[in-house]
N, C-alpha and C. Protein backbone atom coordinates (compact mmCIF):
# COMPACT_ATOMS: atom_id res chain seq x y z
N UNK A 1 -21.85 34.06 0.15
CA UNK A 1 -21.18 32.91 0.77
C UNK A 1 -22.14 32.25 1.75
N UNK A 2 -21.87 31.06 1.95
CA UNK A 2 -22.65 29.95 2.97
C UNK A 2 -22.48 30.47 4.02
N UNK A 3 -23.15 30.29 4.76
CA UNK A 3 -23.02 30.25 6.85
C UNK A 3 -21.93 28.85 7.05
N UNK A 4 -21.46 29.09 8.07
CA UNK A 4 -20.52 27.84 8.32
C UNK A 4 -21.37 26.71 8.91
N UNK A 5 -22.73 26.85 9.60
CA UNK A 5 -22.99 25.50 9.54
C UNK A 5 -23.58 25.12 8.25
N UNK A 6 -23.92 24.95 7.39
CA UNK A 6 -23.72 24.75 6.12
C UNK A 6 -22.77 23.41 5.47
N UNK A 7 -21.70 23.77 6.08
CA UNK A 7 -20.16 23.01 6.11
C UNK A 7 -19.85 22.07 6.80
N UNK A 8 -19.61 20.56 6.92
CA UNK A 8 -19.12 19.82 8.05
C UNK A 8 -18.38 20.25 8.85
N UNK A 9 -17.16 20.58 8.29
CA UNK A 9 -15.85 21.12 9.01
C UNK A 9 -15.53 22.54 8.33
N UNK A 10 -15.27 23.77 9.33
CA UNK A 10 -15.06 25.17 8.67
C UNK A 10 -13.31 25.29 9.49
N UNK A 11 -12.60 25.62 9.17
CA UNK A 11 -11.56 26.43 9.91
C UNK A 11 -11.08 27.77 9.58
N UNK A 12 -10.13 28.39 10.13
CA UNK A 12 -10.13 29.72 10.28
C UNK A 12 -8.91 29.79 10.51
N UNK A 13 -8.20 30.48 8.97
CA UNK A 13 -6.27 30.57 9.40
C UNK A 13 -6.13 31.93 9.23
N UNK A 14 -6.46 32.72 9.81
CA UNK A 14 -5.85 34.11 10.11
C UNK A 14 -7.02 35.20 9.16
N UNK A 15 -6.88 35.66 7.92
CA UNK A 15 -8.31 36.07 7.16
C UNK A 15 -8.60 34.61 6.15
N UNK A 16 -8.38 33.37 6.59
CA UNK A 16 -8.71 33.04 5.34
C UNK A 16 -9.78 31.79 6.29
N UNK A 17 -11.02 31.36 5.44
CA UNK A 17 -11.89 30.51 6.04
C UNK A 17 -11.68 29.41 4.75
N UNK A 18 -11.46 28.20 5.55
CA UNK A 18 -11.54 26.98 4.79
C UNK A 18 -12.87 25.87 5.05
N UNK A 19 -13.67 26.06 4.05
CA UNK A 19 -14.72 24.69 4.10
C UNK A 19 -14.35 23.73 4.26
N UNK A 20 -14.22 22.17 4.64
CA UNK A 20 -14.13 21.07 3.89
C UNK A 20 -15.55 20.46 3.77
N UNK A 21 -15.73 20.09 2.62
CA UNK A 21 -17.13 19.44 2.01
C UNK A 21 -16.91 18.00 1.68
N UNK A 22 -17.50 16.62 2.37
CA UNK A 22 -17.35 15.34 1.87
C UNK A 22 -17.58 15.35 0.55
N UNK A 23 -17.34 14.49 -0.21
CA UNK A 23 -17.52 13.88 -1.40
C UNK A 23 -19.51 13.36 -0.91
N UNK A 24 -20.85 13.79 -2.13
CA UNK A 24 -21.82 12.54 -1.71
C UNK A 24 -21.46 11.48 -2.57
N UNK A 25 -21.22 10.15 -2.25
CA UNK A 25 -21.13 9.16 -2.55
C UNK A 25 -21.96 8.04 -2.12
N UNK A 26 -22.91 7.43 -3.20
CA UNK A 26 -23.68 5.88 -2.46
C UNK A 26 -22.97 5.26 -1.63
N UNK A 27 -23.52 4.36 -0.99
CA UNK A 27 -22.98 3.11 -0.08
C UNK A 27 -22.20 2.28 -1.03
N UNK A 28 -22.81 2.16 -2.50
CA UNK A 28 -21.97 1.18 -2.65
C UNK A 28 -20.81 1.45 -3.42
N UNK A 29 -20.82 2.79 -3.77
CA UNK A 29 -19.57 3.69 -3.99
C UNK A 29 -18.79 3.68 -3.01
N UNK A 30 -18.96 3.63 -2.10
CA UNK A 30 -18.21 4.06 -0.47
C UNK A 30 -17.75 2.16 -0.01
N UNK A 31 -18.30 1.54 -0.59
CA UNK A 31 -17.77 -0.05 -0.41
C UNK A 31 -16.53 -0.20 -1.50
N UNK A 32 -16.90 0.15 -2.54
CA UNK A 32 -15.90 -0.07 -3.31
C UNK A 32 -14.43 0.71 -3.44
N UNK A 33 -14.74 1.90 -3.09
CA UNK A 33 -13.79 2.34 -1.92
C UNK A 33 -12.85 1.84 -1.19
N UNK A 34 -13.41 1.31 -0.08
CA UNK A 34 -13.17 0.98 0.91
C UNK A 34 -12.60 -0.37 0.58
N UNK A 35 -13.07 -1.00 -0.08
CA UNK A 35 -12.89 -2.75 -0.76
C UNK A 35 -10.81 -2.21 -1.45
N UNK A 36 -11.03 -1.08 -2.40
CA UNK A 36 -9.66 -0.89 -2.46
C UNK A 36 -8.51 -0.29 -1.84
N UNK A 37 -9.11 -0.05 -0.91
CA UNK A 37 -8.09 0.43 0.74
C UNK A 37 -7.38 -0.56 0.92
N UNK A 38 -8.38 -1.55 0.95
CA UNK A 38 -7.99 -2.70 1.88
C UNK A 38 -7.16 -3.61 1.18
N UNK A 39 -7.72 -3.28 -0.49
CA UNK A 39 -5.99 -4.69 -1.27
C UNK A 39 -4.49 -3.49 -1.34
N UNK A 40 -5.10 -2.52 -1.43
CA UNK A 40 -3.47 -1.81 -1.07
C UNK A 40 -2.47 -2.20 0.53
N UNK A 41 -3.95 -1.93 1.58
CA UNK A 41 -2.86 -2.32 2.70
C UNK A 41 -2.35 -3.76 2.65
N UNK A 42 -2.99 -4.48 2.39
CA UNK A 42 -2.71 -5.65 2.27
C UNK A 42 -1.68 -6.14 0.98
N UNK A 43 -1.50 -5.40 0.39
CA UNK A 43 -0.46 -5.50 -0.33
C UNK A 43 1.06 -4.84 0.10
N UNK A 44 0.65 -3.37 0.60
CA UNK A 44 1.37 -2.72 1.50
C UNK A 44 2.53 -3.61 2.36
N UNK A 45 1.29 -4.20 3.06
CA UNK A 45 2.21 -5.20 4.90
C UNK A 45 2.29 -6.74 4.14
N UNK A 46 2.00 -7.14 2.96
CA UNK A 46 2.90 -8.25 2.05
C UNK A 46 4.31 -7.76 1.70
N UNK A 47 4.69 -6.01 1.11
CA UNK A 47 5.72 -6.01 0.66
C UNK A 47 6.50 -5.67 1.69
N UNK A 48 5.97 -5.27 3.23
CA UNK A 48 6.71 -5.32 4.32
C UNK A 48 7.26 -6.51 4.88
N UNK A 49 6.46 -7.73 4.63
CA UNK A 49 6.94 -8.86 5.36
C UNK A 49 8.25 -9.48 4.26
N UNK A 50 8.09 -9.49 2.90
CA UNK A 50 8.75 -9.64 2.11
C UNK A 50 10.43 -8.97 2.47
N UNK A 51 10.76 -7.66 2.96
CA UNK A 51 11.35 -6.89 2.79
C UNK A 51 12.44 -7.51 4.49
N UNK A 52 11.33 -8.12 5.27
CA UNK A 52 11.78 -8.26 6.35
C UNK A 52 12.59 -9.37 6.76
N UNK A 53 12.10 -10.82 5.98
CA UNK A 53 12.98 -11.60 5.75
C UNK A 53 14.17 -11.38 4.98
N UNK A 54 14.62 -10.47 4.33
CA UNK A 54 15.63 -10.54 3.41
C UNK A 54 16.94 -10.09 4.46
């Protein structure tokens, strides 16, 4: 097994050790991403405003 710095984030729930490991992803993987975050929220707080006039 790895050393925990090794790991970004390690935690520790009683005997059990959890890694979390990022995804490596390019920049422009990580834009496009991010590019579809942003038409969900924005679709998101459209079907909120929608919902609010009614």
């Amino acid at each position: 097994m790895k050393a925990d710095k090794d790991f970004p984030v390690t935690y520790q729930l009683g005997k059990s050790v959890i890694h979390i490991v990022p995804p490596q992803i390019t920049e422009e993987e990580r834009q496009r991403r991010l590019s579809e975050v942003k038409k969900v929220i924005i679709s998101l707080l459209s079907i909120r405003g929608e919902n609010k006039c009614s």
